[in-house]
Protein backbone atom coordinates (compact mmCIF):
# COMPACT_ATOMS: atom_id res chain seq x y z
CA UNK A 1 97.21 65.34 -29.04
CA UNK A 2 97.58 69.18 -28.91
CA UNK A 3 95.21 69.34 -26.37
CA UNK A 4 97.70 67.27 -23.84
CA UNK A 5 100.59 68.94 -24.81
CA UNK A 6 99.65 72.50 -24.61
CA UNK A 7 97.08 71.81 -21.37
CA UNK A 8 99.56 71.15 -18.87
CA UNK A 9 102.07 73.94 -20.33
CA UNK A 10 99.17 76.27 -19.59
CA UNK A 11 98.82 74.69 -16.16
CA UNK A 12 102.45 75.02 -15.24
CA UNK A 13 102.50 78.92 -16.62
CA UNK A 14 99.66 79.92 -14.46
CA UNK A 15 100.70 78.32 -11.44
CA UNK A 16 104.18 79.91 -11.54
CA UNK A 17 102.90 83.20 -12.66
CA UNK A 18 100.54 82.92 -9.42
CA UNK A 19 103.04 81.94 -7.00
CA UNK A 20 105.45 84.73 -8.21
CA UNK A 21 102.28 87.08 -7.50
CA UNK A 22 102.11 86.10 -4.13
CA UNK A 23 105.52 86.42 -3.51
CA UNK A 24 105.84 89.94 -4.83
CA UNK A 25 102.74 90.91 -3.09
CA UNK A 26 103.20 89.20 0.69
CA UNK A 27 106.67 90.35 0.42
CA UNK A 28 108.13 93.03 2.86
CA UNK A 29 109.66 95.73 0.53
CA UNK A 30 113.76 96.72 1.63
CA UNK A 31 112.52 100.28 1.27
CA UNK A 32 109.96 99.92 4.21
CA UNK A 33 112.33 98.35 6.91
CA UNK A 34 109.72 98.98 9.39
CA UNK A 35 107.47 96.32 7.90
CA UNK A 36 109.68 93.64 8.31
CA UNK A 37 107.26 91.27 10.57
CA UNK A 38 106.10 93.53 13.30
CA UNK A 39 109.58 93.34 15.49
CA UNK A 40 112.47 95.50 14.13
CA UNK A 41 116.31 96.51 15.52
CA UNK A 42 115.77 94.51 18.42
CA UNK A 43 119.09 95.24 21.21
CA UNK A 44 120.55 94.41 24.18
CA UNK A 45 122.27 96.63 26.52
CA UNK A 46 122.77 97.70 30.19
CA UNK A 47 124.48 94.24 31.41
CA UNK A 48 125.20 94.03 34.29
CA UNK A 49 126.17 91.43 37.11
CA UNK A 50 121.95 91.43 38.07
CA UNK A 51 120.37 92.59 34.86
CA UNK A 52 119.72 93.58 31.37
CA UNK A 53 117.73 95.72 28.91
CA UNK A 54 116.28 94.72 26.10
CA UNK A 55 114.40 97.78 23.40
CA UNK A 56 113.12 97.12 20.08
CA UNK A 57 111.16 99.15 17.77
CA UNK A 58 107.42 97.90 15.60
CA UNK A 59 105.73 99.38 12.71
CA UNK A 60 102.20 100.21 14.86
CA UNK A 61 101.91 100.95 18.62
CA UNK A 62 101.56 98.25 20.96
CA UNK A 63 102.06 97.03 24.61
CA UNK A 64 105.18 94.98 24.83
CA UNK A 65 107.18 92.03 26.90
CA UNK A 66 109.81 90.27 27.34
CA UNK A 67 109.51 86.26 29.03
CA UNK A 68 112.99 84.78 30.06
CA UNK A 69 114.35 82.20 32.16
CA UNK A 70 117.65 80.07 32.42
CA UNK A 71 116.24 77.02 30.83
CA UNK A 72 116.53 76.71 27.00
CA UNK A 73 112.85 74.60 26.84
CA UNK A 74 111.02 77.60 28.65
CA UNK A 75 110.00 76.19 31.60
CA UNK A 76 109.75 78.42 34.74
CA UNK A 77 110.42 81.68 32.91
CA UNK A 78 109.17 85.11 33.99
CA UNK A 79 107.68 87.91 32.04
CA UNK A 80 108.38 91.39 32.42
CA UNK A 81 105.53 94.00 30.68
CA UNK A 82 106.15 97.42 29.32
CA UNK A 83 102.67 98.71 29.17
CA UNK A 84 102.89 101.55 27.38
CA UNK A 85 101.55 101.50 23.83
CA UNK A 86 103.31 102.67 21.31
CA UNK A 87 105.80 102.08 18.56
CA UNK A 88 109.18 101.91 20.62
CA UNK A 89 109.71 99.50 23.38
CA UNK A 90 112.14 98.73 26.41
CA UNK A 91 111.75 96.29 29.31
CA UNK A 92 114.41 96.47 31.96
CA UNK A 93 114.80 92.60 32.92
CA UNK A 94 116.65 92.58 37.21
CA UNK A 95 117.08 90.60 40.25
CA UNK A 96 119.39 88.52 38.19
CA UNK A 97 121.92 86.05 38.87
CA UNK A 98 125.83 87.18 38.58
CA UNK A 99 127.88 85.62 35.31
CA UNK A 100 124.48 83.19 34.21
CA UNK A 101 123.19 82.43 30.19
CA UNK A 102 119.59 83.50 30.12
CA UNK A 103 117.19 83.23 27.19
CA UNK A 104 114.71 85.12 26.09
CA UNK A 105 112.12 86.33 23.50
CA UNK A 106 110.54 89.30 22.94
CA UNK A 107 106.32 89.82 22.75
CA UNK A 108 104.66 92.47 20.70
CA UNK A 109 101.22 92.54 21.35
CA UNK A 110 100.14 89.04 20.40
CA UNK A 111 103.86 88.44 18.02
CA UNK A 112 106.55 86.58 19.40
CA UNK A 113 109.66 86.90 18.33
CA UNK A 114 112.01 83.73 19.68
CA UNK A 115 115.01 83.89 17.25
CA UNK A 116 113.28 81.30 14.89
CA UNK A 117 112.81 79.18 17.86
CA UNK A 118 116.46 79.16 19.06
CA UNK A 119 115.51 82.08 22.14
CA UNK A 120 118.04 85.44 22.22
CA UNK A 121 120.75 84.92 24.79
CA UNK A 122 122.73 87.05 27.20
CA UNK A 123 125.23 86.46 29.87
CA UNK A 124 125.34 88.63 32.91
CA UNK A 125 128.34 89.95 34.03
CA UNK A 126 130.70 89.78 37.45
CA UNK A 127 130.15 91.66 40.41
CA UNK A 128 132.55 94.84 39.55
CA UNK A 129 135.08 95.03 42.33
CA UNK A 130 136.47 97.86 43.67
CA UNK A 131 134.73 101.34 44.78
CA UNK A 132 132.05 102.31 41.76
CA UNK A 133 132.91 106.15 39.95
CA UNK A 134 131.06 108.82 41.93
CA UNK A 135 127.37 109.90 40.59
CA UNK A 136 127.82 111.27 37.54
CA UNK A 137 124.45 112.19 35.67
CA UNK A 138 124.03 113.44 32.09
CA UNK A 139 120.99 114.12 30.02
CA UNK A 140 119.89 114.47 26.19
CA UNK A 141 116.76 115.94 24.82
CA UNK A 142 114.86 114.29 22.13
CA UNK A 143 112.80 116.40 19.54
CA UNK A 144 110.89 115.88 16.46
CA UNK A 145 111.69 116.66 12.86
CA UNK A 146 112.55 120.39 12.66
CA UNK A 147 110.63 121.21 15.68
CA UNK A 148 111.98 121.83 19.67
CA UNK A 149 109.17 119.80 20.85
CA UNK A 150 110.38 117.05 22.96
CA UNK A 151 109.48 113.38 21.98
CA UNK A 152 107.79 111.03 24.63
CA UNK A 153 108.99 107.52 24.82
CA UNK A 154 111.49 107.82 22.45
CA UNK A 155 114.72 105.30 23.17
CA UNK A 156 118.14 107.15 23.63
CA UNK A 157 121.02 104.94 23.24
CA UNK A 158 124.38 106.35 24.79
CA UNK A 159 128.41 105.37 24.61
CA UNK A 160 131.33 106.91 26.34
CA UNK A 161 135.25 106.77 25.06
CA UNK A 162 137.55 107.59 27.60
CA UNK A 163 139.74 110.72 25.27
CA UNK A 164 142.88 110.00 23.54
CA UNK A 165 143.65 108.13 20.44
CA UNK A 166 142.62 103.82 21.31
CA UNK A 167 140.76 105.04 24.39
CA UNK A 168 138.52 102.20 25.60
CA UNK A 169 134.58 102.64 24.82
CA UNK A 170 132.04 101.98 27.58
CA UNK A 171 129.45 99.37 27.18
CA UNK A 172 126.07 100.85 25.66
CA UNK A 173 123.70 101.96 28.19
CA UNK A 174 119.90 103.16 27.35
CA UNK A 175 117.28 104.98 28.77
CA UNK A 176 113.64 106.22 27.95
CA UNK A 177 112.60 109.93 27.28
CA UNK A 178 110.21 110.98 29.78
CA UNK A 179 106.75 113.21 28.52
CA UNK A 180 108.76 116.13 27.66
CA UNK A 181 111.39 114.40 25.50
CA UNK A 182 114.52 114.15 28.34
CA UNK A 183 116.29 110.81 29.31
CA UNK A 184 118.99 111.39 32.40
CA UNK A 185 121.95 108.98 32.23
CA UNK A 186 124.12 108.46 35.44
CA UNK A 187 127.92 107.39 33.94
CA UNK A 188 128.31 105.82 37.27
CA UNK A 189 126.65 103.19 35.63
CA UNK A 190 128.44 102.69 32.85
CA UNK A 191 130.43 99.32 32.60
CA UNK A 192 133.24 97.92 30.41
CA UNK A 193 132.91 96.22 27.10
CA UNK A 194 133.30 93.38 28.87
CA UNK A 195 130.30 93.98 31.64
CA UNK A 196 132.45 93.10 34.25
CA UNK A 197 134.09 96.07 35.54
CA UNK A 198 133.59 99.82 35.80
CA UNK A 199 133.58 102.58 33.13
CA UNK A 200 135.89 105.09 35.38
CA UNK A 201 135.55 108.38 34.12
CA UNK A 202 138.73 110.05 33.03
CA UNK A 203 141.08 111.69 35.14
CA UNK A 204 139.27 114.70 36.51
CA UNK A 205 135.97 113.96 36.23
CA UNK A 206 133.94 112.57 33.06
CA UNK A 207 133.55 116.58 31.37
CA UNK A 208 135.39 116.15 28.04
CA UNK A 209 135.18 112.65 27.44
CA UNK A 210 133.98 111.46 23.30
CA UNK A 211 130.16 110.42 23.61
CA UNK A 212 127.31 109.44 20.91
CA UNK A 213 123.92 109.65 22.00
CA UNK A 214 121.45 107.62 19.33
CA UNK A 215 118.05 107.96 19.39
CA UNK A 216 114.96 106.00 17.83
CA UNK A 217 111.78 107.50 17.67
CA UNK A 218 109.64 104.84 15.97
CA UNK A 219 108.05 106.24 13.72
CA UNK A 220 109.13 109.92 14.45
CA UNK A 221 112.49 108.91 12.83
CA UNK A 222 116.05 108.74 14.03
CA UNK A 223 119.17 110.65 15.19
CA UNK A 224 122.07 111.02 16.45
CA UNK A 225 124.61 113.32 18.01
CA UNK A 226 128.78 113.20 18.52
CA UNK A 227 129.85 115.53 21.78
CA UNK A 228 131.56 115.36 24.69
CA UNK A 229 130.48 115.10 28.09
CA UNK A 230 129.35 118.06 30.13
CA UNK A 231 129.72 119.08 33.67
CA UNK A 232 127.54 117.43 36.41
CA UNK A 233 123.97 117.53 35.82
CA UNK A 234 124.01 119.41 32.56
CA UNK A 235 122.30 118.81 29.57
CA UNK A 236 124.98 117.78 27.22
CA UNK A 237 122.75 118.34 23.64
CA UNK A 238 120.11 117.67 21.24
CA UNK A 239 118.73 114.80 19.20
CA UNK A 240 116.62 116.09 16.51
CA UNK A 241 114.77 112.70 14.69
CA UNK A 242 114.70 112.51 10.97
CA UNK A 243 111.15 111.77 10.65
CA UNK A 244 111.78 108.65 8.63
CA UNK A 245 111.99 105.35 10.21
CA UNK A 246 115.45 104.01 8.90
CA UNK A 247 118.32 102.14 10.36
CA UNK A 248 120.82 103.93 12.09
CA UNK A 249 123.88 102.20 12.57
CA UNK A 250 123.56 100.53 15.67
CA UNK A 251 124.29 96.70 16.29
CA UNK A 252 121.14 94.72 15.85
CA UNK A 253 121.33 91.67 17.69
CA UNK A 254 118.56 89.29 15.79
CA UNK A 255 116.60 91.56 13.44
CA UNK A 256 115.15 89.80 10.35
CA UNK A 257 116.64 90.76 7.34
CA UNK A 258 113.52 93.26 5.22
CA UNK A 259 114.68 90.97 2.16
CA UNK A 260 113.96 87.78 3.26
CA UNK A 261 110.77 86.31 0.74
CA UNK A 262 109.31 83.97 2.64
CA UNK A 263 107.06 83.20 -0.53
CA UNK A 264 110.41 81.97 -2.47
CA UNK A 265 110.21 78.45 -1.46
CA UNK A 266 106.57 78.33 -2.82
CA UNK A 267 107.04 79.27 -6.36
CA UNK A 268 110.33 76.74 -5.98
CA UNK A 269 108.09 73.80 -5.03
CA UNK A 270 105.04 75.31 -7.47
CA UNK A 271 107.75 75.25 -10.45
CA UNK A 272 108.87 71.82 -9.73
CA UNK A 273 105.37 70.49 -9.26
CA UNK A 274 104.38 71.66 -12.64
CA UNK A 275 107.57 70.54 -14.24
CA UNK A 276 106.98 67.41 -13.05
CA UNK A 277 103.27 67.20 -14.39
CA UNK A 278 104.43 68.44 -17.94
CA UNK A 279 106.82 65.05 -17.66
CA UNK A 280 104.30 62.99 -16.19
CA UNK A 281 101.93 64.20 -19.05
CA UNK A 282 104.47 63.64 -21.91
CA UNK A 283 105.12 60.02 -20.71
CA UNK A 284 101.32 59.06 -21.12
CA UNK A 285 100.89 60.86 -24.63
CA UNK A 286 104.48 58.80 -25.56
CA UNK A 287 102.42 55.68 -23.72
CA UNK A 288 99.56 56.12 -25.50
């Protein structure tokens, strides 16, 4: 009798105790954000009335792509390749049609990322009317932790608020560093929150106006810097990264959350199932 009673108490302590192993062990830790799958702060910017930009960061250097289309099923999308391998990634998606849904998913080496099957989504803009500002260009330098050496590939993130209190804030544009660490932004570019219209400069030229540059290095770290902008063609300032591969405060538009366990519904069904075989067992000794 003993043996029946204790036996399947044993069974159902084991199994749980395993289960809640392999949860605590296949689990993505909070404190190591870039483990979180192997695609991490995924975001969209640069829409316009013919494209967009997609950049996203993984925890080890790979090539990268992006397949979209207008169709939700997939069929007749086109894939655009960054081919450089490393830990940062942004594919420039154009030749787009004006005010149009697309969907999209985003490759990592051999990962796909498809919004747990539902596809990203973006909406191109309008066709800005009127006369577009005058060429405007800007740059920021990127370096590495307590260094002046400039990082490669790095992704530079950039905002403009026209000054005064409530001023309206540009869309977020985005560019790549080049080998010595430099991305060069041209404000004429810049479009509304909205995407459909332009981002004038202020009145008398763009020098002066609130900007935040955000960088992400991969796994050189992160940074950030709060100026205004410079005269034409300047160099407005410098992003120094962190060295450690945290979040940084920018809208993510699909990342998966580090603290998801996708081992929790196993020890929930293991923990019924053994539950269930202590009853079944009870009813048989009772039977018997």
């Amino acid at each position: 009798m003993k043996h029946w009673v204790h036996g399947p108490r044993r069974l159902m302590t084991v199994t749980v105790l395993a289960l809640l192993l392999v949860s605590l062990v296949g689990t993505p830790s909070s404190a190591a954000p870039l483990q979180q799958g192997t695609i991490y702060r995924p975001h969209i910017t640069d829409v316009r009335q013919n494209q967009f930009v997609v950049s996203w960061v993984t925890d080890s250097p790979c090539t990268a792509s992006v397949t979209y289309g207008t169709t939700l099923d997939g069929t007749g999308w086109l894939t655009v390749t960054d081919s450089v391998n490393t830990t940062t990634h942004y594919v420039a998606v154009t030749g787009l049609t004006a005010s149009t849904p697309y969907y999209f998913d985003t490759v990592s080496g051999t990962t796909v990322d498809d919004h747990l099957g539902a596809h990203y989504t973006v909406t191109t803009g309008q066709a800005p009317t009127g006369f577009p500002p005058s060429n405007y260009t800007q740059g920021v330098r990127v370096y590495y932790f307590e260094t002046t050496t400039g990082v490669p590939n790095a992704i530079t993130y950039l905002q403009v608020q026209h000054a005064g209190a409530g001023g309206a804030v540009s869309q977020m544009a985005s560019a790549r560093t080049n080998a010595s660490g430099q991305a060069l932004y041209n404000l004429a570019n810049l479009r509304t929150a909205d995407n459909n219209s332009y981002f004038y400069p202020g009145t008398g030229g763009a020098a002066g106006e609130p900007i935040t540059i955000t960088a992400q290095g991969g796994i050189a770290g992160n940074g950030q810097l709060i100026t205004v902008t410079g005269n034409l063609g300047t160099v407005i300032g410098i992003v120094t990264l962190d060295g450690s591969p945290t979040a940084v405060g920018l809208v993510s538009f699909g990342a998966h959350s580090p603290a998801t366990n996708p081992a929790l519904p196993l020890v929930a069904v293991g923990l019924v199932g053994s539950l269930g075989l202590l009853v079944w067992r009870r009813k048989q000794i009772a039977r018997g």
